[in-house]
N, C-alpha and C. Protein backbone atom coordinates (compact mmCIF):
# COMPACT_ATOMS: atom_id res chain seq x y z
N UNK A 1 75.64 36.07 -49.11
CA UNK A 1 75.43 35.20 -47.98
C UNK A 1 75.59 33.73 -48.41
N UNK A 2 74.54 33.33 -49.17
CA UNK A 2 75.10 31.82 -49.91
C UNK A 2 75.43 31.49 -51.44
N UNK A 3 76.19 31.22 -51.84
CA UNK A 3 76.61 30.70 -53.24
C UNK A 3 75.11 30.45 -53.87
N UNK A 4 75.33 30.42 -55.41
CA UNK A 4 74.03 29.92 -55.85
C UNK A 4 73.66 28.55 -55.75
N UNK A 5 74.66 27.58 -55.77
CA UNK A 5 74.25 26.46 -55.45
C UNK A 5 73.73 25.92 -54.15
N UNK A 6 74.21 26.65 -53.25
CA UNK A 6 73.92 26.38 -51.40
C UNK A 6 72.70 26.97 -51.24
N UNK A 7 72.23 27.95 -52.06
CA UNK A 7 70.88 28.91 -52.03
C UNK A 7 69.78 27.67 -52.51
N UNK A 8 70.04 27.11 -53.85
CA UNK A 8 69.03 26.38 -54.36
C UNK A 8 69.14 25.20 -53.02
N UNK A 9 70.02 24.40 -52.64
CA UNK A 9 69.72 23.07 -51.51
C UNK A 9 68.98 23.60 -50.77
N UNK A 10 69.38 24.47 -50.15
CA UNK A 10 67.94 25.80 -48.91
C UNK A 10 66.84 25.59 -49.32
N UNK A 11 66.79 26.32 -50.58
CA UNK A 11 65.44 26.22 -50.85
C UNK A 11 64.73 24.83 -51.55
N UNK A 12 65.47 24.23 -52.13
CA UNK A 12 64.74 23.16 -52.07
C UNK A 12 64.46 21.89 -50.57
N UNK A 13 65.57 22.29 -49.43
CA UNK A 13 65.00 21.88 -48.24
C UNK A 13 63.77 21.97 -47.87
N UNK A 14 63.37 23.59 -47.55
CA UNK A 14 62.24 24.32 -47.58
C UNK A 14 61.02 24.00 -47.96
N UNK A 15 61.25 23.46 -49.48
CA UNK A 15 60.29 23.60 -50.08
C UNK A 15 59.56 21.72 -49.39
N UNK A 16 60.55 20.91 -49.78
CA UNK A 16 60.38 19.30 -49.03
C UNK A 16 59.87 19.68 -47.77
N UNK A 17 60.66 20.23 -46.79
CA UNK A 17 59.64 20.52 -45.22
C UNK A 17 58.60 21.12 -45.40
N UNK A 18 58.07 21.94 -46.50
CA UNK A 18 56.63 22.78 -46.21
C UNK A 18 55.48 21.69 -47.04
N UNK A 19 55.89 20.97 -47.97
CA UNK A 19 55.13 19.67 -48.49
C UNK A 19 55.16 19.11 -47.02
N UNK A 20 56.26 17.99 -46.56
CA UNK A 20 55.94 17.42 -45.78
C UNK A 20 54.88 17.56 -44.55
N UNK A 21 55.25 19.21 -43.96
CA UNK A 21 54.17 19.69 -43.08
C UNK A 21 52.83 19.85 -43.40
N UNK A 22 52.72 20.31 -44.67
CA UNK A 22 51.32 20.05 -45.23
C UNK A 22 50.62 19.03 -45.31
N UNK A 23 51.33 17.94 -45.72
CA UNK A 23 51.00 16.08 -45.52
C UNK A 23 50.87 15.93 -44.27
N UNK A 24 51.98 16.28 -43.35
CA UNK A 24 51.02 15.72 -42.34
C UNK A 24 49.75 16.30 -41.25
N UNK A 25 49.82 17.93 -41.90
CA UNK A 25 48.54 18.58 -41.19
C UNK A 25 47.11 18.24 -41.73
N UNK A 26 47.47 17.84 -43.10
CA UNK A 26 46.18 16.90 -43.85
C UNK A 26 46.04 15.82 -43.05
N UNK A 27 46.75 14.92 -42.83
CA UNK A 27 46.40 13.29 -42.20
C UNK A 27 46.29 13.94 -40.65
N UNK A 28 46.62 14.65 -40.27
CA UNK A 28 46.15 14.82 -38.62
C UNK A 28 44.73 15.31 -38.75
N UNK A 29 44.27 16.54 -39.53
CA UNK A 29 42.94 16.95 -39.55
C UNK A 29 42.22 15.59 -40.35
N UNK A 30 42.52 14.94 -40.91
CA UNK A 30 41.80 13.77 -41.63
C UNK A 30 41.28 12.58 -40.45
N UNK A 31 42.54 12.61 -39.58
CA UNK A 31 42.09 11.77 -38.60
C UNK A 31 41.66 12.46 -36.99
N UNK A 32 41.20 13.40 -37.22
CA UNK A 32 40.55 13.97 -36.12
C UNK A 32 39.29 14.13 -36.81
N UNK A 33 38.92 13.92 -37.85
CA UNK A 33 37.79 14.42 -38.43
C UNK A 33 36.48 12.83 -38.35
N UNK A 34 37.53 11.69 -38.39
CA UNK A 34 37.40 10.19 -38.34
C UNK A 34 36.84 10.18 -36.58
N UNK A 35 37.74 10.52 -36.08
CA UNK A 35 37.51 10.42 -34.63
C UNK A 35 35.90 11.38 -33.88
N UNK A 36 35.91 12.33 -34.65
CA UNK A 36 34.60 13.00 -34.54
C UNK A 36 32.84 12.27 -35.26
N UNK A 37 33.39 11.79 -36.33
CA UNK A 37 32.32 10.65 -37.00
C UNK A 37 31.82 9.52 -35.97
N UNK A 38 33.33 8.88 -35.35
CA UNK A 38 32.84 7.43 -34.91
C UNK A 38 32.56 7.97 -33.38
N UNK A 39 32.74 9.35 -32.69
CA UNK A 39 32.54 9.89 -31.35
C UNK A 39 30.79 8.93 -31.40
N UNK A 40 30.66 8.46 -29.94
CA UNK A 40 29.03 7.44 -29.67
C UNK A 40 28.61 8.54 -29.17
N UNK A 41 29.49 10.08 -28.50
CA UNK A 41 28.39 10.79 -27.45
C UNK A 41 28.25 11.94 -28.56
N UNK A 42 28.14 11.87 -29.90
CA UNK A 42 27.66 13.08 -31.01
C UNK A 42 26.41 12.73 -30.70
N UNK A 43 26.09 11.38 -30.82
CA UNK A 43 24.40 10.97 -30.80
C UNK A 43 23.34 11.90 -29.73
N UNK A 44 24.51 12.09 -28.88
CA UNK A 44 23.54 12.53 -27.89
C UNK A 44 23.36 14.08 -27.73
N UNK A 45 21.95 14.60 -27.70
CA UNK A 45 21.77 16.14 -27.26
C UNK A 45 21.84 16.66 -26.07
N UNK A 46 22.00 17.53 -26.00
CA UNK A 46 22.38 18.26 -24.51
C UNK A 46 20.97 19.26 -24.34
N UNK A 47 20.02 18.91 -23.55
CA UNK A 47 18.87 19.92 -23.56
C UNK A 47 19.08 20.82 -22.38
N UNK A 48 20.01 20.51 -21.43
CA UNK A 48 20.35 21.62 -20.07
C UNK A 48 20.59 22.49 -20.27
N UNK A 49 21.40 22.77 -21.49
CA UNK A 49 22.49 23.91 -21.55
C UNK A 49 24.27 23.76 -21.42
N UNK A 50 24.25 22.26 -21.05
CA UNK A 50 25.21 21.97 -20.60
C UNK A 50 26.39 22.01 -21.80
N UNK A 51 27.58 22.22 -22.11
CA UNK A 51 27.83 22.18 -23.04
C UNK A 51 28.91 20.85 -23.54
N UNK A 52 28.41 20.40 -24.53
CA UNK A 52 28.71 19.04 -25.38
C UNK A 52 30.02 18.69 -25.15
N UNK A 53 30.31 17.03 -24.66
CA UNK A 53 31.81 16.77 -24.68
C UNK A 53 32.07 16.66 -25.92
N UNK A 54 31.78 16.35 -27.18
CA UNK A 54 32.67 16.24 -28.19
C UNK A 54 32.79 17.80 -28.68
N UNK A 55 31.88 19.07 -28.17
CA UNK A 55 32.36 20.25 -28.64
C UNK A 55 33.60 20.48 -27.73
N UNK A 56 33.52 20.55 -26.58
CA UNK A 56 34.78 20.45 -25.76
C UNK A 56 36.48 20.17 -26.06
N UNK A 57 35.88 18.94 -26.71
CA UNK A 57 37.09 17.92 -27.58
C UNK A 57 37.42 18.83 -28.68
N UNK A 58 36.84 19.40 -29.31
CA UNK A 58 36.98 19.60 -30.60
C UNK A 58 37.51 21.10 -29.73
N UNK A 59 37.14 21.90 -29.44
CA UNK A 59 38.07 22.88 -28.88
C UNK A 59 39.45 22.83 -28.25
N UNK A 60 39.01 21.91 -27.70
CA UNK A 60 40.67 21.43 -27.17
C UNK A 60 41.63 21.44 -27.78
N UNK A 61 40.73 20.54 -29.17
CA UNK A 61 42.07 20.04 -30.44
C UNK A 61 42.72 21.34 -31.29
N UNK A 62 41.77 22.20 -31.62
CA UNK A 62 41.90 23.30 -32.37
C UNK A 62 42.40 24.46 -31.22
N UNK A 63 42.53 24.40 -30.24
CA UNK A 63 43.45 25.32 -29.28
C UNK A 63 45.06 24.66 -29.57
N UNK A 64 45.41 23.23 -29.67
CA UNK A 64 45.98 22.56 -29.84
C UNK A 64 46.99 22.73 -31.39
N UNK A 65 45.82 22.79 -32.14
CA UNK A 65 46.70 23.14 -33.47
C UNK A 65 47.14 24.43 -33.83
N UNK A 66 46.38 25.28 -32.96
CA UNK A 66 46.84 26.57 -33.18
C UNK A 66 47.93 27.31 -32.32
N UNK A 67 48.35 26.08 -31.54
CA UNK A 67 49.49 26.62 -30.65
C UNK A 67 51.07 26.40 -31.32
């Protein structure tokens, strides 16, 4: 299917896009993790039952990354 030399550029493509994707799934979870720290409504408890906007958020995001 490919020469040995056209095989190694492949795979070293590969290998650069699966670093790169990794870099940037680190800095996205790094900065969603920032955004959950400085959230003002963590401070607050929910005694109703009602359930928490920053849990909300945080579901959202992780429905989000897993799509």
């Amino acid at each position: 299917m490919f020469q040995a030399s056209e095989g190694a550029i492949v795979l070293r493509r590969f290998k650069d896009t699966l670093f790169r994707l990794g870099e940037t799934a680190s800095d996205t979870l790094n900065k969603f993790e920032q955004t959950i720290e400085r959230d003002a409504s963590s401070k607050i408890s929910m005694q109703d039952g009602t359930v928490h906007p920053l849990s909300i958020h945080v579901l959202n995001q992780v429905k989000i990354i897993c799509e």
